[in-house]
N, C-alpha and C. Protein backbone atom coordinates (compact mmCIF):
# COMPACT_ATOMS: atom_id res chain seq x y z
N UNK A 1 93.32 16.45 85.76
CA UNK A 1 94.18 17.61 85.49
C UNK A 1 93.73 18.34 84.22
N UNK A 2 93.16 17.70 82.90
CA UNK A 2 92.57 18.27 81.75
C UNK A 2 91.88 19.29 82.21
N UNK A 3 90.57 18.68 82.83
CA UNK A 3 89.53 19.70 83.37
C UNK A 3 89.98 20.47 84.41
N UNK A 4 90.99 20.77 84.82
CA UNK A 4 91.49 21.64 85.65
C UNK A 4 91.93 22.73 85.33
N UNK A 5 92.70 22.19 83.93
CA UNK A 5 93.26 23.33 83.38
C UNK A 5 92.62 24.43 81.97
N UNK A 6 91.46 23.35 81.72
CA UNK A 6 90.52 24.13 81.22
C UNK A 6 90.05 25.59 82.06
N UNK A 7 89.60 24.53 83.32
CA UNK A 7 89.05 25.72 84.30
C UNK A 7 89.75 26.89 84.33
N UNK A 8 90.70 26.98 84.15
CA UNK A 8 92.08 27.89 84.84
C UNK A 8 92.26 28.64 83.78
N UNK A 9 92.16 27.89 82.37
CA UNK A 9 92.17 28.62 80.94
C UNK A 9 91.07 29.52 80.97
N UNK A 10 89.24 29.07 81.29
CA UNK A 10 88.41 29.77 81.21
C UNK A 10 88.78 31.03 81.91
N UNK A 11 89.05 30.76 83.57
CA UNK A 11 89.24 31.94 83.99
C UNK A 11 89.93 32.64 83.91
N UNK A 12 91.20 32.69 83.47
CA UNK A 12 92.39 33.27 82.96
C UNK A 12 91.77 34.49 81.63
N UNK A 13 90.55 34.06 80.91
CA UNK A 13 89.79 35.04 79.99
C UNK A 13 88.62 35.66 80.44
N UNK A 14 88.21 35.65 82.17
CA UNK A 14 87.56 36.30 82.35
C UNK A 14 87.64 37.62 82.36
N UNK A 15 88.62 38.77 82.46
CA UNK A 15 89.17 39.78 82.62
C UNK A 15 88.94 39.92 81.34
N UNK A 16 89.29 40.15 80.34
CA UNK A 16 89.49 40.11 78.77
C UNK A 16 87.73 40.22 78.04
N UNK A 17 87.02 39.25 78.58
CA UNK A 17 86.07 38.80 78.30
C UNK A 17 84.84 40.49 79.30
N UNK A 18 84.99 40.29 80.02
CA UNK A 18 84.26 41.19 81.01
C UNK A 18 84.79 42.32 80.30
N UNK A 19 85.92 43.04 80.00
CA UNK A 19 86.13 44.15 78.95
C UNK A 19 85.35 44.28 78.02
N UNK A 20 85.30 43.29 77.11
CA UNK A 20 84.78 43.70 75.74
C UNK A 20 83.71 43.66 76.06
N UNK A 21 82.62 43.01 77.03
CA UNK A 21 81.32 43.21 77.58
C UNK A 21 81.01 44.54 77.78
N UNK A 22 81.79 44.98 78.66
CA UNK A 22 81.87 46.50 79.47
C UNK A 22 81.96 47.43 77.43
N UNK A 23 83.14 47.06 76.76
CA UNK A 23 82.84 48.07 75.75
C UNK A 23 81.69 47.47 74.62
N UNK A 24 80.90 46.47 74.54
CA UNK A 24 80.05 46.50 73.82
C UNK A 24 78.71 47.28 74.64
N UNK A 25 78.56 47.41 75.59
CA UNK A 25 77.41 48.23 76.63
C UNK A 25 77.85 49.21 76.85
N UNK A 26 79.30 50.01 76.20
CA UNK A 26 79.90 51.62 76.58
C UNK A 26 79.87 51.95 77.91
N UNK A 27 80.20 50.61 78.49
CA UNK A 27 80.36 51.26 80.27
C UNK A 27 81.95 51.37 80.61
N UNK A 28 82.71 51.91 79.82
CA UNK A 28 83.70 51.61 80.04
C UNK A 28 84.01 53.25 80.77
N UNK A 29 83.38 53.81 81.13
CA UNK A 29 83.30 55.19 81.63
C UNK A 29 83.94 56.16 81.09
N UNK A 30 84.22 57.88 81.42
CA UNK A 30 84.76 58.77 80.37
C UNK A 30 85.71 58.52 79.70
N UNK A 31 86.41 57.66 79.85
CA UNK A 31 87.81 57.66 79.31
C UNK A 31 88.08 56.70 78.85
N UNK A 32 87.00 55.75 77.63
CA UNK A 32 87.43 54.26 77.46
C UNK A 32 89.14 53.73 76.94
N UNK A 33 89.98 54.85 76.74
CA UNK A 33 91.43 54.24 76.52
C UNK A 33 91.73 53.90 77.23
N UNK A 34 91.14 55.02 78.21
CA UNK A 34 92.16 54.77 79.58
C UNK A 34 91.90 53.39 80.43
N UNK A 35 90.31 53.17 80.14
CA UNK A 35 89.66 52.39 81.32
C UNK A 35 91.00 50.81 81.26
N UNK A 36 90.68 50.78 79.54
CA UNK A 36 91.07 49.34 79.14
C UNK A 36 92.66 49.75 78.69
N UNK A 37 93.61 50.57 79.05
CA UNK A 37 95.03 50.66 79.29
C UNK A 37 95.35 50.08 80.51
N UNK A 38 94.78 51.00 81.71
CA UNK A 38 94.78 50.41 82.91
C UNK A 38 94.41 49.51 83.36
N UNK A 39 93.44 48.59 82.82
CA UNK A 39 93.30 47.46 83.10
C UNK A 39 93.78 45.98 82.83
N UNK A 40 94.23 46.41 81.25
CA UNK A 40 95.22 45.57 80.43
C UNK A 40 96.49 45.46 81.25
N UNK A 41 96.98 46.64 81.94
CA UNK A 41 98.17 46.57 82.39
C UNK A 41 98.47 46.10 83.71
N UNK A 42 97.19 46.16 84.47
CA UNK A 42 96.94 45.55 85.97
C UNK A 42 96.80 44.47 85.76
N UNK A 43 96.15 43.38 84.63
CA UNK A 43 96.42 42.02 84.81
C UNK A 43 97.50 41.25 84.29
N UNK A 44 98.52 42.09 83.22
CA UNK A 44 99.44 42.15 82.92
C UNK A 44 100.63 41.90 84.08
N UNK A 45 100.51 42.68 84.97
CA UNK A 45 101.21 42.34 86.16
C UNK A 45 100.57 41.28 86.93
N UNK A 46 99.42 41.59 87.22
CA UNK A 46 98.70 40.33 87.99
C UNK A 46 99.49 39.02 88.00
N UNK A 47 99.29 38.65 86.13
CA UNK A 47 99.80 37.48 85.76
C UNK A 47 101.75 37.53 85.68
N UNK A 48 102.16 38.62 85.69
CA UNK A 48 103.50 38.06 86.02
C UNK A 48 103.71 37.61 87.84
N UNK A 49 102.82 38.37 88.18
CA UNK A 49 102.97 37.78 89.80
C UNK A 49 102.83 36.34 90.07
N UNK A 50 101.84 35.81 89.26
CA UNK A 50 101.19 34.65 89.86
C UNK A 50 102.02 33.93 88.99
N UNK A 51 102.64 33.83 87.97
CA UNK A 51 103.54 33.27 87.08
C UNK A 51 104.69 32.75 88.29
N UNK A 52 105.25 34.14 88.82
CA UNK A 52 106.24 34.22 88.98
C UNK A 52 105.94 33.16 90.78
N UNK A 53 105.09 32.89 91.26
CA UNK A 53 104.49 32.75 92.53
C UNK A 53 104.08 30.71 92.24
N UNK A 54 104.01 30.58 91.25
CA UNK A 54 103.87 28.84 90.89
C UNK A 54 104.84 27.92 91.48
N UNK A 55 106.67 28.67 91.40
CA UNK A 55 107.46 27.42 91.74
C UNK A 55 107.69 28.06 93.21
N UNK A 56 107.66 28.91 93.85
CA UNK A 56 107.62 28.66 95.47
C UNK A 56 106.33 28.12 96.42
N UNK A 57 105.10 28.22 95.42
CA UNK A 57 103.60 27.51 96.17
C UNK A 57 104.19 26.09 96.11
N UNK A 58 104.77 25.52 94.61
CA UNK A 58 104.37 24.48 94.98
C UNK A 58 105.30 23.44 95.86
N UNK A 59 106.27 24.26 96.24
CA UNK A 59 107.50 24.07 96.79
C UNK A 59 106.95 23.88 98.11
N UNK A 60 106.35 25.07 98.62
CA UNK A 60 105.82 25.49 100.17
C UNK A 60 104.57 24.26 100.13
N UNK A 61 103.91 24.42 99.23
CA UNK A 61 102.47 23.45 99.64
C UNK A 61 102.72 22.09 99.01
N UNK A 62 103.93 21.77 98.86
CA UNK A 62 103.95 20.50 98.12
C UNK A 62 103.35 19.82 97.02
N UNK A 63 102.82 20.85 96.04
CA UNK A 63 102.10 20.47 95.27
C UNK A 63 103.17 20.67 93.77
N UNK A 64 103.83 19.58 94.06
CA UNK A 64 104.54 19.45 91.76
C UNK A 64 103.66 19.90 90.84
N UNK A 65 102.18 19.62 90.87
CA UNK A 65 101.67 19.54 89.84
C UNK A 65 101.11 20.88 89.47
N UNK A 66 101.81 21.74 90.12
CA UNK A 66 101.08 23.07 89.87
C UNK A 66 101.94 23.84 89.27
N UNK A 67 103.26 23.01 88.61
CA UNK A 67 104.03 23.33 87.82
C UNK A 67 103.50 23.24 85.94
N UNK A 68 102.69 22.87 86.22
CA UNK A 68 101.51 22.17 85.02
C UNK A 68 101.08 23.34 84.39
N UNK A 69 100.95 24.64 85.09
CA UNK A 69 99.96 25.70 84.73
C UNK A 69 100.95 26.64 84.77
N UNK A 70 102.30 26.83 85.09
CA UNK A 70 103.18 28.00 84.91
C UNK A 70 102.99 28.58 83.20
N UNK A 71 103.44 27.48 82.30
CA UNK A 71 103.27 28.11 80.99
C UNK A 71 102.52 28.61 80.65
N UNK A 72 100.82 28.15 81.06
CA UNK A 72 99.72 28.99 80.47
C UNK A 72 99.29 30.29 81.40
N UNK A 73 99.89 30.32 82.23
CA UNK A 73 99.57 31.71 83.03
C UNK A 73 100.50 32.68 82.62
N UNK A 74 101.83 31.93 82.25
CA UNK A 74 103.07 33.24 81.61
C UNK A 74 102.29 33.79 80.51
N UNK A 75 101.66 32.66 79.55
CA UNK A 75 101.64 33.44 78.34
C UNK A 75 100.10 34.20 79.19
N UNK A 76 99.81 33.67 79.50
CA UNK A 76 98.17 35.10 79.65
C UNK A 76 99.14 36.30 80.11
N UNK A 77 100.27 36.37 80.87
CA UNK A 77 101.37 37.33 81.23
C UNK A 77 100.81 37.88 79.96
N UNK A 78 101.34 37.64 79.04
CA UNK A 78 102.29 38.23 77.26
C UNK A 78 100.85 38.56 76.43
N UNK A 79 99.19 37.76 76.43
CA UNK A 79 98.37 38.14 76.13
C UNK A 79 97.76 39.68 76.43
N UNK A 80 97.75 39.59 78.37
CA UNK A 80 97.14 40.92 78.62
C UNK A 80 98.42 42.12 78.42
N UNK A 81 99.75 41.99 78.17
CA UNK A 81 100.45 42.86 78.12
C UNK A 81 100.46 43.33 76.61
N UNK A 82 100.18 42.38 75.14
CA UNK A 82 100.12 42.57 74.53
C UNK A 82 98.93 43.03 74.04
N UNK A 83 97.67 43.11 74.61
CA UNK A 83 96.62 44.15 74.54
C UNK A 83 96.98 45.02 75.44
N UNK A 84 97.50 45.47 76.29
CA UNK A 84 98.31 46.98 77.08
C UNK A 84 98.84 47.69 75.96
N UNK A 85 99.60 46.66 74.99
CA UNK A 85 100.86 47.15 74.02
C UNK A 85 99.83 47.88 72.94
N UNK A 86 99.29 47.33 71.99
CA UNK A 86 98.46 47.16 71.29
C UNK A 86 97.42 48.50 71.71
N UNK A 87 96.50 48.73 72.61
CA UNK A 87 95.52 50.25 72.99
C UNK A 87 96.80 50.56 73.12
N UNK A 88 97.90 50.88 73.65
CA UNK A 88 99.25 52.29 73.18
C UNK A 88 99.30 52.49 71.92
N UNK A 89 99.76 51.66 71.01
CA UNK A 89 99.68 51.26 69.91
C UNK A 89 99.12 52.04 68.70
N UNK A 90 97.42 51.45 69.29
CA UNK A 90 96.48 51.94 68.21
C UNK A 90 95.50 52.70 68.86
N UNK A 91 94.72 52.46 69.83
CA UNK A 91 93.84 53.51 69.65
C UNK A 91 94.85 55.16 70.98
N UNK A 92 95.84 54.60 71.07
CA UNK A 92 96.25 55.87 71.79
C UNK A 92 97.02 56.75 70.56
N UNK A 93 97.97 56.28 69.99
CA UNK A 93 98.86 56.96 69.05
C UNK A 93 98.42 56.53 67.79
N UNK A 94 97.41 55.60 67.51
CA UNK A 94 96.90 55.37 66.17
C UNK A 94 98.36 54.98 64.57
N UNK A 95 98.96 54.24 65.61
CA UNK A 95 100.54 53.73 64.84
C UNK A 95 101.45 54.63 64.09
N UNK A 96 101.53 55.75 64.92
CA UNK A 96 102.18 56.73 64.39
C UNK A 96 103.83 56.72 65.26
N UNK A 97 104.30 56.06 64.61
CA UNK A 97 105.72 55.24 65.16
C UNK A 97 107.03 56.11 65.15
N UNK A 98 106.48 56.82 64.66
CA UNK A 98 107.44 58.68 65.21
C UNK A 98 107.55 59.01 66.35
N UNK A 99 106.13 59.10 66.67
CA UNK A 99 105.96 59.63 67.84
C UNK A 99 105.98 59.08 68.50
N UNK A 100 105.72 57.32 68.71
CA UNK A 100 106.29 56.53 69.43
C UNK A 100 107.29 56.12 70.05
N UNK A 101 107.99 56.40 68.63
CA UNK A 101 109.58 56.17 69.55
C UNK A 101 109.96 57.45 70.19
N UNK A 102 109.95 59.13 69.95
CA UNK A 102 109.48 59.96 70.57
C UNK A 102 109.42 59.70 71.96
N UNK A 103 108.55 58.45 72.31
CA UNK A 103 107.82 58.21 73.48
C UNK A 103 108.63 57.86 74.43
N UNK A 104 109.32 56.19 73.94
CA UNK A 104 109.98 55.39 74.10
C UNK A 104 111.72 56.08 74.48
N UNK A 105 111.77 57.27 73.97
CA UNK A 105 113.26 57.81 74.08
C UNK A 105 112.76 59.01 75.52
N UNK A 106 111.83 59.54 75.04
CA UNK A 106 112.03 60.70 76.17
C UNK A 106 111.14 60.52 77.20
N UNK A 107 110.32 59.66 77.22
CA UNK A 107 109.36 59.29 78.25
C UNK A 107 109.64 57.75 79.30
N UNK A 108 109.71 58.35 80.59
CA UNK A 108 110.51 56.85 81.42
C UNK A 108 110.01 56.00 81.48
N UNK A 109 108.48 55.85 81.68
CA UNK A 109 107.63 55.24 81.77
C UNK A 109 107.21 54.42 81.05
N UNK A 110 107.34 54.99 79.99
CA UNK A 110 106.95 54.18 78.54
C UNK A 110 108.38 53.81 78.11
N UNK A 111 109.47 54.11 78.31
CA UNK A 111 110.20 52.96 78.05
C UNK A 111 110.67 52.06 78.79
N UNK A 112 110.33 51.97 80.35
CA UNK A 112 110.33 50.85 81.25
C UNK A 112 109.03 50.03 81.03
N UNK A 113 107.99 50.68 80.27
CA UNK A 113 106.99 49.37 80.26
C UNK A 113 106.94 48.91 78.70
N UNK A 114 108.09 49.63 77.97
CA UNK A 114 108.30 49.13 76.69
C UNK A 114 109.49 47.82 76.70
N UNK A 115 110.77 48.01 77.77
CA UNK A 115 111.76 47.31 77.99
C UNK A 115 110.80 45.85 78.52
N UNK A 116 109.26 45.93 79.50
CA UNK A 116 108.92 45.12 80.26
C UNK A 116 108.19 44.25 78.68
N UNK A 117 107.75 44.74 78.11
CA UNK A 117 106.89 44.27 77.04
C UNK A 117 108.07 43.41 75.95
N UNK A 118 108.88 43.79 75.58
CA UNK A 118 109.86 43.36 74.93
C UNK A 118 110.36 41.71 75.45
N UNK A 119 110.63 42.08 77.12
CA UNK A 119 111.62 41.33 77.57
C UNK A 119 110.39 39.91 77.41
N UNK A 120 109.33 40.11 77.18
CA UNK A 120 108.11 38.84 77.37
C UNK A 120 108.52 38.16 76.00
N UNK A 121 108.49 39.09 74.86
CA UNK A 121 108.70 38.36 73.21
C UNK A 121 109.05 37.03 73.60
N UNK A 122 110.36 37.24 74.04
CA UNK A 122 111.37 35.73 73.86
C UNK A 122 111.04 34.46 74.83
N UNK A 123 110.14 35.30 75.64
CA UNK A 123 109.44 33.45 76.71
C UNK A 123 107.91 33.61 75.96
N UNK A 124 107.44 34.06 75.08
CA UNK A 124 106.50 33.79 74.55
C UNK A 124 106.56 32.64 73.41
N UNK A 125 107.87 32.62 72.25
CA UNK A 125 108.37 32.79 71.70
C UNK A 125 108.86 30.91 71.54
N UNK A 126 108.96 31.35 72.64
CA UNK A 126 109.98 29.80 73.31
C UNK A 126 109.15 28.89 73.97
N UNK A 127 107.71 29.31 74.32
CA UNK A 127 107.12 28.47 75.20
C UNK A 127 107.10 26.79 74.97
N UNK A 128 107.26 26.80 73.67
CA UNK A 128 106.62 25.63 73.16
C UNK A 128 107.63 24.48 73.78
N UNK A 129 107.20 23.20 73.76
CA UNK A 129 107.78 22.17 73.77
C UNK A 129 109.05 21.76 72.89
N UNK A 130 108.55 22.07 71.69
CA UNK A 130 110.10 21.57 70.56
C UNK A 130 110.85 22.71 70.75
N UNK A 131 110.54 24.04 70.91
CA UNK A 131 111.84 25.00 71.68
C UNK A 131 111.70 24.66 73.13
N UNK A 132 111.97 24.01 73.83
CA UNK A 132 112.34 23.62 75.17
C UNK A 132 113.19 22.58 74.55
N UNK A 133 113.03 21.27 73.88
CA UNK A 133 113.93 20.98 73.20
C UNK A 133 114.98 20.87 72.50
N UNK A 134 114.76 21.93 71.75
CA UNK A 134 115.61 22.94 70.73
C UNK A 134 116.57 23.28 71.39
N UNK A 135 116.75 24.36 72.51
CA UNK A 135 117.04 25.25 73.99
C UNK A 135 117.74 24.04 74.46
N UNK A 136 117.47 22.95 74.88
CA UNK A 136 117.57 22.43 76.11
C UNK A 136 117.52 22.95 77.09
N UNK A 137 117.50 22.37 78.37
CA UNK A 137 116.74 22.66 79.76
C UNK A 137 117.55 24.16 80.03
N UNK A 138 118.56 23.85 80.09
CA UNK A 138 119.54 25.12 80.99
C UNK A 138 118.93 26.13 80.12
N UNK A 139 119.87 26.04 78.65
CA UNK A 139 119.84 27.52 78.38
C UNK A 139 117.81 27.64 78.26
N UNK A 140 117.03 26.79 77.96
CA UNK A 140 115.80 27.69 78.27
C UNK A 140 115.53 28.32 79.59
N UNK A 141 115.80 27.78 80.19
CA UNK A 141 116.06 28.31 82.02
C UNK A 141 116.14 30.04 81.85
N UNK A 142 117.55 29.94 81.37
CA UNK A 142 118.24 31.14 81.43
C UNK A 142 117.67 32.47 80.42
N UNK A 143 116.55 31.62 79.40
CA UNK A 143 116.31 32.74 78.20
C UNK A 143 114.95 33.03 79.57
N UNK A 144 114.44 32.16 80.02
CA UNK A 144 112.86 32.73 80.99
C UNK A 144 112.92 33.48 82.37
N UNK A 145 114.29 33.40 82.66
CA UNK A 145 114.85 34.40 83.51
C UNK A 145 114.50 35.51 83.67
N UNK A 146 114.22 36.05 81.92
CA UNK A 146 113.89 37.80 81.67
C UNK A 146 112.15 37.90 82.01
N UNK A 147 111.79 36.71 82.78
CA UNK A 147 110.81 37.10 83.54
C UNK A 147 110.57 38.25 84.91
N UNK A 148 111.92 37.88 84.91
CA UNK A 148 112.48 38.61 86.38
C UNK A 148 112.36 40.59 86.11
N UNK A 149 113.21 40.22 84.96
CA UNK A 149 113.60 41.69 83.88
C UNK A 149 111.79 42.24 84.08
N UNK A 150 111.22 41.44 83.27
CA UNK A 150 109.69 42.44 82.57
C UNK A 150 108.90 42.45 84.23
N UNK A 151 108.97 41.73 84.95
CA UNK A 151 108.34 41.85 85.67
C UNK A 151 108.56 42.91 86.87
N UNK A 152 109.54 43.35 87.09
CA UNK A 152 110.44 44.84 87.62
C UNK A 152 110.07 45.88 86.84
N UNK A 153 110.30 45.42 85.70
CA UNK A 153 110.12 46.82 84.35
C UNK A 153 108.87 47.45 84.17
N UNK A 154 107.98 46.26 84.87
CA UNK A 154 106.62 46.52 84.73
C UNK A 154 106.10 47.19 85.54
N UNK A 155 106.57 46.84 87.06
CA UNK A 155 106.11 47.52 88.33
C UNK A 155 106.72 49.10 88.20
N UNK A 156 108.25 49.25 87.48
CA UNK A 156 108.56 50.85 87.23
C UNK A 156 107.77 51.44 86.84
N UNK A 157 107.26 50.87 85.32
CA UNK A 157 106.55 51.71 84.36
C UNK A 157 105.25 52.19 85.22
N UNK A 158 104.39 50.92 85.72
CA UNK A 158 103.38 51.31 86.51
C UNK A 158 103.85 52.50 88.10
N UNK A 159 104.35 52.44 88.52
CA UNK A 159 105.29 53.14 89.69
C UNK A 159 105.12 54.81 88.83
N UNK A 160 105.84 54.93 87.66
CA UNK A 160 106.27 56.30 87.17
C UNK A 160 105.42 57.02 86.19
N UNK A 161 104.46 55.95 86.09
CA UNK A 161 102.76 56.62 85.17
C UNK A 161 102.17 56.89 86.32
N UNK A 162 101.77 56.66 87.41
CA UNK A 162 100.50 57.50 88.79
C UNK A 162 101.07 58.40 89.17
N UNK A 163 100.83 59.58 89.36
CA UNK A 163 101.00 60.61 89.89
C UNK A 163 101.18 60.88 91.18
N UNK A 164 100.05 60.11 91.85
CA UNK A 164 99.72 60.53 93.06
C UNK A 164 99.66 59.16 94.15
N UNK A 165 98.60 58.70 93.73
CA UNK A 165 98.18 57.28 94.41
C UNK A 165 99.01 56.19 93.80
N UNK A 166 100.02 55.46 94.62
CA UNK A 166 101.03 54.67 94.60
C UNK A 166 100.91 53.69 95.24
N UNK A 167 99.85 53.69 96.10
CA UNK A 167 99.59 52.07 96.73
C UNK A 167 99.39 51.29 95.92
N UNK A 168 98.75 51.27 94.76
CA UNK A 168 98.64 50.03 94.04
C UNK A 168 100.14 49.20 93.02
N UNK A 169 100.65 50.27 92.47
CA UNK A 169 102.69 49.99 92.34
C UNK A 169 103.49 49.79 93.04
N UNK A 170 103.26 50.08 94.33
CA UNK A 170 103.86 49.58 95.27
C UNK A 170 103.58 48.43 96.39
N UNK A 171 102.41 47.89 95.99
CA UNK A 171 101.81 46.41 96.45
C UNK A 171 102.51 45.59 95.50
N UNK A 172 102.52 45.64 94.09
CA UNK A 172 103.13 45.46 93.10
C UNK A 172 104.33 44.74 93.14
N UNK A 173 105.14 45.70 93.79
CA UNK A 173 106.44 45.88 93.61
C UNK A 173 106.85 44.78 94.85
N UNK A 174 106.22 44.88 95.75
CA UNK A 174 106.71 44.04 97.04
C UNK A 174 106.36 43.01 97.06
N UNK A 175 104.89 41.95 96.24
CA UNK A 175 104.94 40.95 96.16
C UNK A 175 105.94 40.75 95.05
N UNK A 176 106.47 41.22 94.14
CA UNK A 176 107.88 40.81 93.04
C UNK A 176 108.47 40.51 93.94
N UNK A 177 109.61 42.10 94.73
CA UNK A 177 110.04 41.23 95.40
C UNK A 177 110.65 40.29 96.36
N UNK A 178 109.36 40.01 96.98
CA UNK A 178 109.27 38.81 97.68
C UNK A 178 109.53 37.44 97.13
N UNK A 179 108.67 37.58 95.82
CA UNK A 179 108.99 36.02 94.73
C UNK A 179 110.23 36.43 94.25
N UNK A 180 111.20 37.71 94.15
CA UNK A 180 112.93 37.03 94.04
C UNK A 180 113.23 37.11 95.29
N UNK A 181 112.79 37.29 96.01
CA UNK A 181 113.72 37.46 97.36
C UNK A 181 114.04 35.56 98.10
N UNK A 182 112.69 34.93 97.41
CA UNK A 182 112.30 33.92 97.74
C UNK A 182 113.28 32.91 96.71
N UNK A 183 113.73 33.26 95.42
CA UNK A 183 114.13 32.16 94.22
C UNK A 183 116.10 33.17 95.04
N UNK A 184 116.38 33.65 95.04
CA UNK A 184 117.31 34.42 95.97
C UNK A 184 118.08 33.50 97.14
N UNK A 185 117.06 33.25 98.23
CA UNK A 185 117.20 32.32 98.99
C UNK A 185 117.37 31.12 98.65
N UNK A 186 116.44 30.27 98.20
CA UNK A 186 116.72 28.86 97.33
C UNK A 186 118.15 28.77 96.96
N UNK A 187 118.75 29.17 96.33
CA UNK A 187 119.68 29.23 95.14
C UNK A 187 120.92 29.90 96.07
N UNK A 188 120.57 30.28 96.95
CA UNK A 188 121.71 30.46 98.19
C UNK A 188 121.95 29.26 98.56
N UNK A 189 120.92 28.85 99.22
CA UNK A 189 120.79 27.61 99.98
C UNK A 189 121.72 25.89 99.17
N UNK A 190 121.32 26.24 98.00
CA UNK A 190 121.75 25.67 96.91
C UNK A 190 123.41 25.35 97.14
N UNK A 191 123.46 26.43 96.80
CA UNK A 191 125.31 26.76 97.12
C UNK A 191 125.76 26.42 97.40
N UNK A 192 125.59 26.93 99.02
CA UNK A 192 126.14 26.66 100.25
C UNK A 192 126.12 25.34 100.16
N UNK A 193 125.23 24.18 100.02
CA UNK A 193 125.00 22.75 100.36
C UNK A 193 126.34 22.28 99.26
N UNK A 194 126.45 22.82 98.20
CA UNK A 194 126.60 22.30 97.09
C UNK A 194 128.29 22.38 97.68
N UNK A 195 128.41 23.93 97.67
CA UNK A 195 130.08 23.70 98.73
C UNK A 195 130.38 22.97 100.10
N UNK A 196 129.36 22.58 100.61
CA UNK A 196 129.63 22.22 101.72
C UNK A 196 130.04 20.48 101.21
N UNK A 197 129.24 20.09 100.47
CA UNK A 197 129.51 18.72 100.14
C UNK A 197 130.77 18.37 99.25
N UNK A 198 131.17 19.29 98.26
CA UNK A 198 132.56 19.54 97.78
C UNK A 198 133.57 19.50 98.61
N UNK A 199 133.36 20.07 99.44
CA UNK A 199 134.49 20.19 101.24
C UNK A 199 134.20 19.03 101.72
N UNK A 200 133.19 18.41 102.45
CA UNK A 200 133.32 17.07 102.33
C UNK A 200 134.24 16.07 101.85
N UNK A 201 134.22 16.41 100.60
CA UNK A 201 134.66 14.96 99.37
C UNK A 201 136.47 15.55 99.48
């Protein structure tokens, strides 16, 4: 499992890694903000998908142990979103936090993928072991929830920045959700059993 999750770590920085390649060789084509905005922000989602996609695989394929790698794929979540955050940041507005918030108030987009960026802080925050401790089980449960939050917030923001071509926000949007439609069901299912055996007794 070590070397597994190395593997998974390496590749988890291939995206990241292949960027700064692409901008040390200036192939990042006319528009290098743009290239590495949009791309920061596509694996940004990527990884809330596949985050969010760990406890019904391993449910469906029977595999527990692939509960092993949820934490380090959330935070690559909070890495590539926080280089998304970061080119807005600095090389788009060059930290001019006027105009930012400017942004953030009158622009939808940017404040649904500002609400999505935010809502990550606190499962970044918390990942650790002695705050899972700290937390205990439930309420950490309930603080990683706002996975649900950034990961909606994210597919808006992306949804209400394209203009035109929407297939890719809206592939987006339907594997989300599918993974709540899926934790939705569970937790129905839950219920129901849970009252049914209460009636029982």
């Amino acid at each position: 499992m070590k070397w597994t999750k190395i593997l998974v770590f390496a590749l988890c920085l291939v995206p990241a890694v292949l960027l700064i390649w692409k901008g040390f060789h200036q192939d990042l084509g006319a528009n290098p903000i743009e290239k590495i905005t949009h791309t920061t922000g596509d694996w940004t989602l990527r990884f809330l998908a596949i985050t969010l996609a760990v406890t019904p695989l391993r449910r469906l394929l029977s595999r527990p142990q692939l509960i092993k790698f949820r934490r380090m794929l959330g935070l690559f979540a909070f890495f590539y979103g926080s280089l998304h955050f970061m080119t807005y940041l600095w090389l788009d507005k060059f930290f001019d936090f006027a105009e930012i918030t400017k942004d953030v108030y009158k622009r939808p987009f940017i404040t649904a993928g500002f609400v999505a960026f935010i809502s990550m802080l606190p499962l970044a925050l918390t990942s650790t072991a002695g705050w899972i401790r700290r937390l205990g089980g439930r309420r950490w449960q309930q603080i990683h929830r706002l996975i649900y939050l950034s990961a909606i917030a994210g597919v808006i923001h992306y949804y209400w920045l394209v203009k035109s071509d929407i297939r890719l926000p809206l592939l987006y949007g339907f594997i989300v959700l599918v993974l709540l439609a899926y934790r939705l069901i569970v937790a129905q299912r839950k219920s129901t059993s849970r009252t049914s055996v209460a009636a029982a007794d």
